[in-house]
N, C-alpha and C. Protein backbone atom coordinates (compact mmCIF):
# COMPACT_ATOMS: atom_id res chain seq x y z
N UNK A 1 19.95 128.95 -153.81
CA UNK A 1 21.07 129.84 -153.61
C UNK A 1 20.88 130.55 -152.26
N UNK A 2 21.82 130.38 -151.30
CA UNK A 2 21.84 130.98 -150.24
C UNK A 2 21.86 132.94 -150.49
N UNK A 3 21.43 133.56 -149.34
CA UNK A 3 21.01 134.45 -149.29
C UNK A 3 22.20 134.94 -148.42
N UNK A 4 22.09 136.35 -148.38
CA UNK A 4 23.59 137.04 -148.17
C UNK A 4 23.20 137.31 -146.84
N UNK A 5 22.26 137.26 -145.98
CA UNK A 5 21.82 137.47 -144.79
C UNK A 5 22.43 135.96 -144.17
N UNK A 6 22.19 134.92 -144.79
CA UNK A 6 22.36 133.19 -144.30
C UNK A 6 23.93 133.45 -144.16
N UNK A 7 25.02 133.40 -145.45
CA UNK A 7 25.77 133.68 -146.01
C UNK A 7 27.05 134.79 -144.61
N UNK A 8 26.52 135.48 -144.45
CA UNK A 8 27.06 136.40 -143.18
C UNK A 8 27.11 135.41 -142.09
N UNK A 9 25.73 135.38 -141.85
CA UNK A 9 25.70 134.52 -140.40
C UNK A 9 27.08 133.55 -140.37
N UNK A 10 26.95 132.70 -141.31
CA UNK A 10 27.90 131.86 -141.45
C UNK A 10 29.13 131.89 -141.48
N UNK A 11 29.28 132.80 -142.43
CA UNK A 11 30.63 133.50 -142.02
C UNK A 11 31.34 134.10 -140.41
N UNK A 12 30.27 134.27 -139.90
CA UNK A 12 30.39 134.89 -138.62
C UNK A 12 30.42 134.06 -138.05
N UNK A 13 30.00 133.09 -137.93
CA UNK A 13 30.26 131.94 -136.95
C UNK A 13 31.31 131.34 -137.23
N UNK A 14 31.42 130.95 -138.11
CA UNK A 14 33.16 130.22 -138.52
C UNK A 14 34.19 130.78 -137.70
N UNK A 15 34.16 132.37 -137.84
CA UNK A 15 35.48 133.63 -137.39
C UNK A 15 35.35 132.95 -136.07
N UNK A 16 33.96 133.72 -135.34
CA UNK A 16 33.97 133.12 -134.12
C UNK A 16 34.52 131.49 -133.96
N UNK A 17 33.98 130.91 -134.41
CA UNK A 17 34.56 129.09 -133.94
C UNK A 17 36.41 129.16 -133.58
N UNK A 18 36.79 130.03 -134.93
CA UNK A 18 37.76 129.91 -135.07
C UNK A 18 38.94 130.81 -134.35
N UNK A 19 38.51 131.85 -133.99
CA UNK A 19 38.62 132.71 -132.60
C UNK A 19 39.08 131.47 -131.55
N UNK A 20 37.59 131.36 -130.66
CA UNK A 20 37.51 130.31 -129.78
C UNK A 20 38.37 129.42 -129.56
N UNK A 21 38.45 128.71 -130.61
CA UNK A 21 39.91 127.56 -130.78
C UNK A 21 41.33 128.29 -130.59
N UNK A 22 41.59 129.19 -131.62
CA UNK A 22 42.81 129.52 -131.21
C UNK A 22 43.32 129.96 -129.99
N UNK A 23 42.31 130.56 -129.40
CA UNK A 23 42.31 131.49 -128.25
C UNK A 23 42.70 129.86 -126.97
N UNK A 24 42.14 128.94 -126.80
CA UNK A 24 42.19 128.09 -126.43
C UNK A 24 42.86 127.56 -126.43
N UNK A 25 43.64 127.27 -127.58
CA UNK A 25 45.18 126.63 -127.84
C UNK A 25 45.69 127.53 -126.93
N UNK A 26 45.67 128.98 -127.59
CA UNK A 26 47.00 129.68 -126.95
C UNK A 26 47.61 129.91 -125.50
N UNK A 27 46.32 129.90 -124.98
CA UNK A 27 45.67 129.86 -123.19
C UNK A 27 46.47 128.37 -122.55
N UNK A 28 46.58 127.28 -123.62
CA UNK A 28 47.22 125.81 -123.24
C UNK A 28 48.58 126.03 -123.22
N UNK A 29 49.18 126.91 -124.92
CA UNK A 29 50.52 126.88 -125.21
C UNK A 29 50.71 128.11 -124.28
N UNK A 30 50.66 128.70 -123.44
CA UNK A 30 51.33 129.59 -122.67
C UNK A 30 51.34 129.26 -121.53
N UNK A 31 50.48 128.12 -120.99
CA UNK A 31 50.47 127.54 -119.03
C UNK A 31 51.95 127.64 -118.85
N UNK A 32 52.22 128.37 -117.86
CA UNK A 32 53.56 127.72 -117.45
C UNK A 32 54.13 126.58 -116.81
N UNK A 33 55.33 126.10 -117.30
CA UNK A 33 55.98 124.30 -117.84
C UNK A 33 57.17 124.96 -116.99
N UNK A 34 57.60 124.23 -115.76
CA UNK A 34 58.78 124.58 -115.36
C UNK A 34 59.62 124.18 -116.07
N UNK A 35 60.79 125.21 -115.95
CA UNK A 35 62.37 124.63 -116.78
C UNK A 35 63.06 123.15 -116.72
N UNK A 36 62.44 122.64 -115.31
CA UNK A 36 63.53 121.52 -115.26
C UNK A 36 62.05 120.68 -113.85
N UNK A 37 61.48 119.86 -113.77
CA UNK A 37 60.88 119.37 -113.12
C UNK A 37 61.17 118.38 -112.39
N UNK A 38 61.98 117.97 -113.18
CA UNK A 38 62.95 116.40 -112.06
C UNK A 38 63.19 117.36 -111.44
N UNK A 39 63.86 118.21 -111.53
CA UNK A 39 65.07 119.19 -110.08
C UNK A 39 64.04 119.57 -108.94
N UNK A 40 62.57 119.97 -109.56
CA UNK A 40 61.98 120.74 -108.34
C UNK A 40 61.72 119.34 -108.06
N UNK A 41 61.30 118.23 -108.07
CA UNK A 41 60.50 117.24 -107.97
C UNK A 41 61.76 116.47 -106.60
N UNK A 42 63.00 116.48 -107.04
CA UNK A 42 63.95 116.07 -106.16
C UNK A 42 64.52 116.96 -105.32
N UNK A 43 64.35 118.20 -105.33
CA UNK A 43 64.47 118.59 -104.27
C UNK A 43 63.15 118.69 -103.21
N UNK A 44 61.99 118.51 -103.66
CA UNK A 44 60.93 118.17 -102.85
C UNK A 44 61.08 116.98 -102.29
N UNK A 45 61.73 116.00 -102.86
CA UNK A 45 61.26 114.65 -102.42
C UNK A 45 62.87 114.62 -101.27
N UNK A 46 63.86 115.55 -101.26
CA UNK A 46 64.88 115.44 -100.16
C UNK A 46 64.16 116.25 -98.91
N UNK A 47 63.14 117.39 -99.24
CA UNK A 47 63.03 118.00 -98.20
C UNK A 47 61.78 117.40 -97.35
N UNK A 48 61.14 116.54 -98.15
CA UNK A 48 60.23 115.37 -97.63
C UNK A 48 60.47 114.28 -96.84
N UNK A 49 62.14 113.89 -96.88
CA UNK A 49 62.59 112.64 -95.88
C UNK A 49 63.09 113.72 -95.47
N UNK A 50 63.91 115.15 -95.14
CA UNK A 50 63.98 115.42 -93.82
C UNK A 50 62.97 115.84 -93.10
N UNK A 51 61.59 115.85 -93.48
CA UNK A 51 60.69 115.98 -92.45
C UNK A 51 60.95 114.67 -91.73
N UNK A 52 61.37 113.70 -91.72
CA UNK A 52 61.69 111.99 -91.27
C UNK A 52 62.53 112.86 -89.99
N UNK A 53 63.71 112.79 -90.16
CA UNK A 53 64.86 113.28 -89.78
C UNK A 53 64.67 114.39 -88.62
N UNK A 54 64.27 115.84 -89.22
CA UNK A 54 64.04 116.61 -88.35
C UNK A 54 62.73 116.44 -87.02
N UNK A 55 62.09 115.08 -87.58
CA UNK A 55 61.15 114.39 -86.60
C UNK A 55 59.54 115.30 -86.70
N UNK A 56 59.43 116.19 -87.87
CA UNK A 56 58.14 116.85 -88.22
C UNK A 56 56.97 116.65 -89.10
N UNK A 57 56.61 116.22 -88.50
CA UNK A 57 55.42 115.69 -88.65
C UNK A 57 54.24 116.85 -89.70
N UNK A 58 53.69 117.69 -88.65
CA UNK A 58 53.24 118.88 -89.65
C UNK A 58 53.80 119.01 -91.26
N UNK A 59 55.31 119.03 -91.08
CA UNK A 59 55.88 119.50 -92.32
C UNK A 59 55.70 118.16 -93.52
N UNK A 60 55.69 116.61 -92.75
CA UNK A 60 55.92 115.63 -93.68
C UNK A 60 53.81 116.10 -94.24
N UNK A 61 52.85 115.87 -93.69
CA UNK A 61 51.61 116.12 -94.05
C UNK A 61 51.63 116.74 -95.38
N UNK A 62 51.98 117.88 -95.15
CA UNK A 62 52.13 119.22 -96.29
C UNK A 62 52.51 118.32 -97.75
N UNK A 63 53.45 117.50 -97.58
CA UNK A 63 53.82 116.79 -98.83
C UNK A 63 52.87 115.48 -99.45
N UNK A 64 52.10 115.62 -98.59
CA UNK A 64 51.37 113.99 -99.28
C UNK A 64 49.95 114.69 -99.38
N UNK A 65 49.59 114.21 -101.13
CA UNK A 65 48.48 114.34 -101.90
C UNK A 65 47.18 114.66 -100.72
N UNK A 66 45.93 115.20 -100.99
CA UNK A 66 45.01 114.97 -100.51
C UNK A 66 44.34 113.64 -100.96
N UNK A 67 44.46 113.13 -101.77
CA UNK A 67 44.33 111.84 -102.46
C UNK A 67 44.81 111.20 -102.60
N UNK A 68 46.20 111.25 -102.06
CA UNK A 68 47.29 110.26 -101.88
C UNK A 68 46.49 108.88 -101.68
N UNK A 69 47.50 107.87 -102.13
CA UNK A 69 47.58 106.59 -102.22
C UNK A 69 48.73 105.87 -101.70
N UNK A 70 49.23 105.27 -100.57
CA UNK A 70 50.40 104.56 -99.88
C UNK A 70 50.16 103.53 -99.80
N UNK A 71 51.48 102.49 -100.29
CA UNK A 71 51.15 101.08 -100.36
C UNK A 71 51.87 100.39 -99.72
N UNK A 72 51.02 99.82 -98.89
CA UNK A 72 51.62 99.10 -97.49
C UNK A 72 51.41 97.39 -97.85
N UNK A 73 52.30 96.74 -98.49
CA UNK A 73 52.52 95.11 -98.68
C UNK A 73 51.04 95.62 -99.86
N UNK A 74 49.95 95.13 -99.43
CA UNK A 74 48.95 94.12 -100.01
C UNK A 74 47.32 95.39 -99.52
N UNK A 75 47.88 96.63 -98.42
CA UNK A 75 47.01 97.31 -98.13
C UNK A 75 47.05 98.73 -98.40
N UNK A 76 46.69 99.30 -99.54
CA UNK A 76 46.85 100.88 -99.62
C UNK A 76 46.33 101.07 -98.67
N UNK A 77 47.15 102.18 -98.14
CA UNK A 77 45.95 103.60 -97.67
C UNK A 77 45.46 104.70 -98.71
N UNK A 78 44.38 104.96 -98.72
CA UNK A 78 43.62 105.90 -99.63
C UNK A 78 43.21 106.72 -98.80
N UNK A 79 43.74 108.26 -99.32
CA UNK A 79 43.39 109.37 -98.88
C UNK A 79 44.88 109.63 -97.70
N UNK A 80 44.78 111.07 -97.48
CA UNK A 80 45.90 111.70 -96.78
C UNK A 80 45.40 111.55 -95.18
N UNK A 81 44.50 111.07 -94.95
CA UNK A 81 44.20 111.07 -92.94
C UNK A 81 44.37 109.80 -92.38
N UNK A 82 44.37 109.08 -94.00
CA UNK A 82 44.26 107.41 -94.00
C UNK A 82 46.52 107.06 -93.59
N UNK A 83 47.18 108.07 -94.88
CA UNK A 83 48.07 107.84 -94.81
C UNK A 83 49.13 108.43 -93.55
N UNK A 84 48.43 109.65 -93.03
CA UNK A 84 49.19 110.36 -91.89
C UNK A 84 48.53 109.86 -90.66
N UNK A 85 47.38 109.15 -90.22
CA UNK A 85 47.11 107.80 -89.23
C UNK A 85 48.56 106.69 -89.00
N UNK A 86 48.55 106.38 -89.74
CA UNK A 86 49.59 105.12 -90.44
C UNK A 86 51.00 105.71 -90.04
N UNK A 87 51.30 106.56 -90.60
CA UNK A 87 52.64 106.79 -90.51
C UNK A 87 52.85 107.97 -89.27
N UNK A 88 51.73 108.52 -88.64
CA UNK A 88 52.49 108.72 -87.30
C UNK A 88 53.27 108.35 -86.43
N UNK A 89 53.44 107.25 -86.52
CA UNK A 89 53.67 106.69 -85.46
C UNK A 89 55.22 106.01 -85.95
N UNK A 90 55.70 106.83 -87.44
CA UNK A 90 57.08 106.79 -87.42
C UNK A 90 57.55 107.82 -86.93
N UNK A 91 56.84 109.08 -86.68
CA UNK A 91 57.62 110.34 -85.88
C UNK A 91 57.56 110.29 -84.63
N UNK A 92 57.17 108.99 -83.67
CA UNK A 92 57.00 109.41 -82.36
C UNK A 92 58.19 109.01 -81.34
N UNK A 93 59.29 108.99 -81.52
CA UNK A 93 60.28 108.40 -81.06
C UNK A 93 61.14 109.79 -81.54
N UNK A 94 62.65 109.76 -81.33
CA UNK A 94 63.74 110.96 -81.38
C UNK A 94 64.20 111.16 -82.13
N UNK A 95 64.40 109.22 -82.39
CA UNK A 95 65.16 108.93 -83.52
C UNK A 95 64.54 108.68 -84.67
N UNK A 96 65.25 108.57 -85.83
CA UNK A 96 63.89 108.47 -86.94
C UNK A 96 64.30 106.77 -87.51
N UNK A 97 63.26 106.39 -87.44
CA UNK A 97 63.18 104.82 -87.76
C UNK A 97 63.68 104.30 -89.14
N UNK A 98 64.00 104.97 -89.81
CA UNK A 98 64.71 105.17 -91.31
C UNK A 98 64.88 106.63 -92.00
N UNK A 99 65.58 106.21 -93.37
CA UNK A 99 65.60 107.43 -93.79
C UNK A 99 65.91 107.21 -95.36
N UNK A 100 65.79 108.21 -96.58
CA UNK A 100 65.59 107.86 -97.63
C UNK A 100 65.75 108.94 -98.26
N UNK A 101 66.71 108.88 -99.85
CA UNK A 101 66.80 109.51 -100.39
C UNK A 101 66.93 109.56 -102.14
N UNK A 102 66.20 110.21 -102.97
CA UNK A 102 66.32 110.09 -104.25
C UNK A 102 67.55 109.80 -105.32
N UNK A 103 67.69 108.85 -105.92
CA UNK A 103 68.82 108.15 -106.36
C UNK A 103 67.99 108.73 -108.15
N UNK A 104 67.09 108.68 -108.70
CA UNK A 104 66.34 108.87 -109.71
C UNK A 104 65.09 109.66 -109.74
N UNK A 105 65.02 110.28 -111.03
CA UNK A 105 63.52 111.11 -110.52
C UNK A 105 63.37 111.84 -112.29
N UNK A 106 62.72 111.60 -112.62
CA UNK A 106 61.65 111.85 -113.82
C UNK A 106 60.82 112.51 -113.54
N UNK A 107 60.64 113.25 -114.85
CA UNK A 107 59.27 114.01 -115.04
C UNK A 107 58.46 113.99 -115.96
N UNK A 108 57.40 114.27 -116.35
CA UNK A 108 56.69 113.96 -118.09
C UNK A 108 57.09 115.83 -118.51
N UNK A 109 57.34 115.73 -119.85
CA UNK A 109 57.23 116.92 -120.75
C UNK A 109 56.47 118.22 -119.37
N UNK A 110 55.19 117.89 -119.71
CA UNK A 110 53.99 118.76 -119.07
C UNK A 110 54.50 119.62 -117.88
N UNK A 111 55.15 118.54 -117.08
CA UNK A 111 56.13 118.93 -115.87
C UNK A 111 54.64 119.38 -114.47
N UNK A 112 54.12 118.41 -114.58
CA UNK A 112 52.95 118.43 -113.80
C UNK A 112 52.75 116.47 -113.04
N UNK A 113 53.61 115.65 -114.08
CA UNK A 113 53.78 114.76 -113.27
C UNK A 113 55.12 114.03 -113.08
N UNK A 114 55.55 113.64 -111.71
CA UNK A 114 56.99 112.74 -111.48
C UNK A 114 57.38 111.54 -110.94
N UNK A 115 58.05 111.13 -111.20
CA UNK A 115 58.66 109.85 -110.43
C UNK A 115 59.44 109.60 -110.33
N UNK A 116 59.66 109.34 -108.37
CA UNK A 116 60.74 109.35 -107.74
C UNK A 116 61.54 107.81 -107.32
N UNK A 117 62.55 107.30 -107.36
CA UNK A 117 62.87 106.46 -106.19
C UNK A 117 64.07 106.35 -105.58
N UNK A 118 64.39 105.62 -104.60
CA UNK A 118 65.47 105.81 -103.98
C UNK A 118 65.94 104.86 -103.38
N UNK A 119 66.91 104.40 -102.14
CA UNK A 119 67.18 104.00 -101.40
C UNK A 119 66.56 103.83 -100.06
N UNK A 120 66.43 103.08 -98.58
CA UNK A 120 65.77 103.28 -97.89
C UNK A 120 66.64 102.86 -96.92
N UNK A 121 67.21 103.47 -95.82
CA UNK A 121 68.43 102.76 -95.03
C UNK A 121 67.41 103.05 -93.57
N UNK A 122 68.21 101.61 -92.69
CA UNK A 122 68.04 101.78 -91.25
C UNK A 122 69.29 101.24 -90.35
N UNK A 123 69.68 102.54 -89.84
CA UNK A 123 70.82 102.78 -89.33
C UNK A 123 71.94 102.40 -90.23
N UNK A 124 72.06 103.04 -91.28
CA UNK A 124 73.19 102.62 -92.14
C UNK A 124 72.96 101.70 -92.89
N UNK A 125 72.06 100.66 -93.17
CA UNK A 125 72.18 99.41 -94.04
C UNK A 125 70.76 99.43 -94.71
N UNK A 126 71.14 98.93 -96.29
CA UNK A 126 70.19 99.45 -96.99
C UNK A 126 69.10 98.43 -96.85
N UNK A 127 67.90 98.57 -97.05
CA UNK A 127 66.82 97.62 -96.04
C UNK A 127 65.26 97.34 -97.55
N UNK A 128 65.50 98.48 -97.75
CA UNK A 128 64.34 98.96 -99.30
C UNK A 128 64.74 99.95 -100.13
N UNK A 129 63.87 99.67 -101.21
CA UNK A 129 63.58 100.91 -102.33
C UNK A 129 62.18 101.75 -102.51
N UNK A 130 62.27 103.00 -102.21
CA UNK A 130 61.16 103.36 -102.35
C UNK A 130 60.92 103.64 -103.93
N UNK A 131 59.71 104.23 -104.21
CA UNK A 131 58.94 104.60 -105.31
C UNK A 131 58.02 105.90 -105.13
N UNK A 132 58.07 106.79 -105.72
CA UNK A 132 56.85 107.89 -105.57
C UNK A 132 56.70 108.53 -106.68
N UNK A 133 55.43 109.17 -106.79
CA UNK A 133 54.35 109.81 -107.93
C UNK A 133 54.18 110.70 -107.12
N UNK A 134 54.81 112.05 -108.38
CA UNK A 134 54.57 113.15 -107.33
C UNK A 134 53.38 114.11 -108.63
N UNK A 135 52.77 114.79 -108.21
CA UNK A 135 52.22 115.69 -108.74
C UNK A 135 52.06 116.80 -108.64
N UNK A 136 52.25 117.96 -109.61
CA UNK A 136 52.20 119.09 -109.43
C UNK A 136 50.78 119.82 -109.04
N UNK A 137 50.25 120.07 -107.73
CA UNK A 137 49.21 120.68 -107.59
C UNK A 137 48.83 122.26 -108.44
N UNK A 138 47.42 122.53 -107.61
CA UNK A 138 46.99 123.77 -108.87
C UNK A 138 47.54 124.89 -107.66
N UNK A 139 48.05 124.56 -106.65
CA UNK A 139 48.73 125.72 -105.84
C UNK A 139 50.60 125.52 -106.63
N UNK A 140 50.84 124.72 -107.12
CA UNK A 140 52.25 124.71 -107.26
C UNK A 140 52.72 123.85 -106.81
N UNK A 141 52.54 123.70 -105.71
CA UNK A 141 53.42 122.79 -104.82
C UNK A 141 53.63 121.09 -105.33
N UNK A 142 54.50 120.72 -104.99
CA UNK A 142 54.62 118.85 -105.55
C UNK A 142 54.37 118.48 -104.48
N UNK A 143 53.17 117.34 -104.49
CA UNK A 143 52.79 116.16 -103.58
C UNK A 143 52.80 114.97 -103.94
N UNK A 144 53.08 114.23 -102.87
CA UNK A 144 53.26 112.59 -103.53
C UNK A 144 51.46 112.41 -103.42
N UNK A 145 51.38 110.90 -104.69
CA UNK A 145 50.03 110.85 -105.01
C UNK A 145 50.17 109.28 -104.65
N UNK A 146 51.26 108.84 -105.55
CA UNK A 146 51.59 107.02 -105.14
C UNK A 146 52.96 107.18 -104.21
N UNK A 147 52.46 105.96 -103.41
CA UNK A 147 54.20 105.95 -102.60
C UNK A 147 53.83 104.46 -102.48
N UNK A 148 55.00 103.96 -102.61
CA UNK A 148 55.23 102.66 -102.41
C UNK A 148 56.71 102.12 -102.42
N UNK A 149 56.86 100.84 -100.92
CA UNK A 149 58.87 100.50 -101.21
C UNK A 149 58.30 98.71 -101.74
N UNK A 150 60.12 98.74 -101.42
CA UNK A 150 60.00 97.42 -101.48
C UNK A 150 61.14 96.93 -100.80
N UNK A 151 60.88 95.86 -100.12
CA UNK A 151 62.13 95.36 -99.68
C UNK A 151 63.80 95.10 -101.08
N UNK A 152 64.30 95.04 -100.30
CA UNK A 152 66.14 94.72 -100.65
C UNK A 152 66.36 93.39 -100.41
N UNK A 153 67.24 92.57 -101.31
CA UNK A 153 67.52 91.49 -101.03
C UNK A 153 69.15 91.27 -100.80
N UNK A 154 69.04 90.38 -99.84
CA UNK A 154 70.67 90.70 -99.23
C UNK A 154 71.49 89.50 -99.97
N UNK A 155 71.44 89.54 -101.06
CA UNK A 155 71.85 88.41 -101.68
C UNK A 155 73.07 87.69 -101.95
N UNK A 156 74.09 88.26 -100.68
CA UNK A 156 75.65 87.72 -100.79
C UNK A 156 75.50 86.71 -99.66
N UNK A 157 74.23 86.36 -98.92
CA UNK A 157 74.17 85.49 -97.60
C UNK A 157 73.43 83.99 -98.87
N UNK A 158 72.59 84.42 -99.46
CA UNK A 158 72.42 83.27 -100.22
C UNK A 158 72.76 82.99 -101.83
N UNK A 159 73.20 82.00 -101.57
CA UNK A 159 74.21 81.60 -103.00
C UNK A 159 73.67 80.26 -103.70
């Protein structure tokens, strides 16, 4: 027969365990879940091709993951110095060498992850589709994590 000294302890630890847990849940069920995450997610991902547009460079950086991943045919770039190397050299001209905008865009429940895609035009004619994975960082902000297009097929020339 347990002893009322054992008996306590035990009891006391349970409360506590059971403390702990709830307290833990509740700390999960209260993170804040934005209202609507496609919306912030697409309006990030419009103000991300006008960094294209307005020809800013600095500002396009700010949007891509530190861990970003960009998929070029058959060669990611891994990492953000890997992917802003690479794509400098679409801001170095006046004009912007394309431009792109969200046609679709999802979010999970959590509202911490999204996915974007769109259209991809050069000079007016549609050329690709992009794709992006955006994620909600622990500052707030949405960064793309995957980016990847794909070509368009012009399929009224072959029949």
């Amino acid at each position: 027969m347990p002893n009322r000294r054992s008996t306590l302890r035990s009891a006391l630890a349970l409360t506590a365990g059971a403390w702990v847990g709830s307290s833990m849940a509740a700390s999960t069920a209260t993170r804040p879940v934005p209202a609507d995450a496609a919306s912030a997610v697409r309006e990030a991902e419009i103000a991300f091709a006008a960094t294209m547009a307005k020809r800013d460079f600095k500002a396009f950086a700010e949007f891509v993951a530190e861990d970003a991943v960009f998929i070029n045919g058959n060669k990611p770039m891994r990492g953000r110095a890997a992917v802003l190397a690479e794509w400098k050299r679409f801001f170095e001209g006046a004009e912007a060498p394309f431009s792109w905008t969200p046609d679709l865009v999802v979010a999970l429940p959590d509202g911490q992850l999204a996915y974007s895609t769109g259209p991809v035009h050069v000079k007016g004619k549609l050329v690709a589709r992009f794709a992006s994975t955006w994620r909600r960082d622990a500052d707030g902000r949405w960064r793309v994590v995957f980016d990847n297009g794909s070509d368009v097929c012009d399929c009224k020339g072959s029949a």
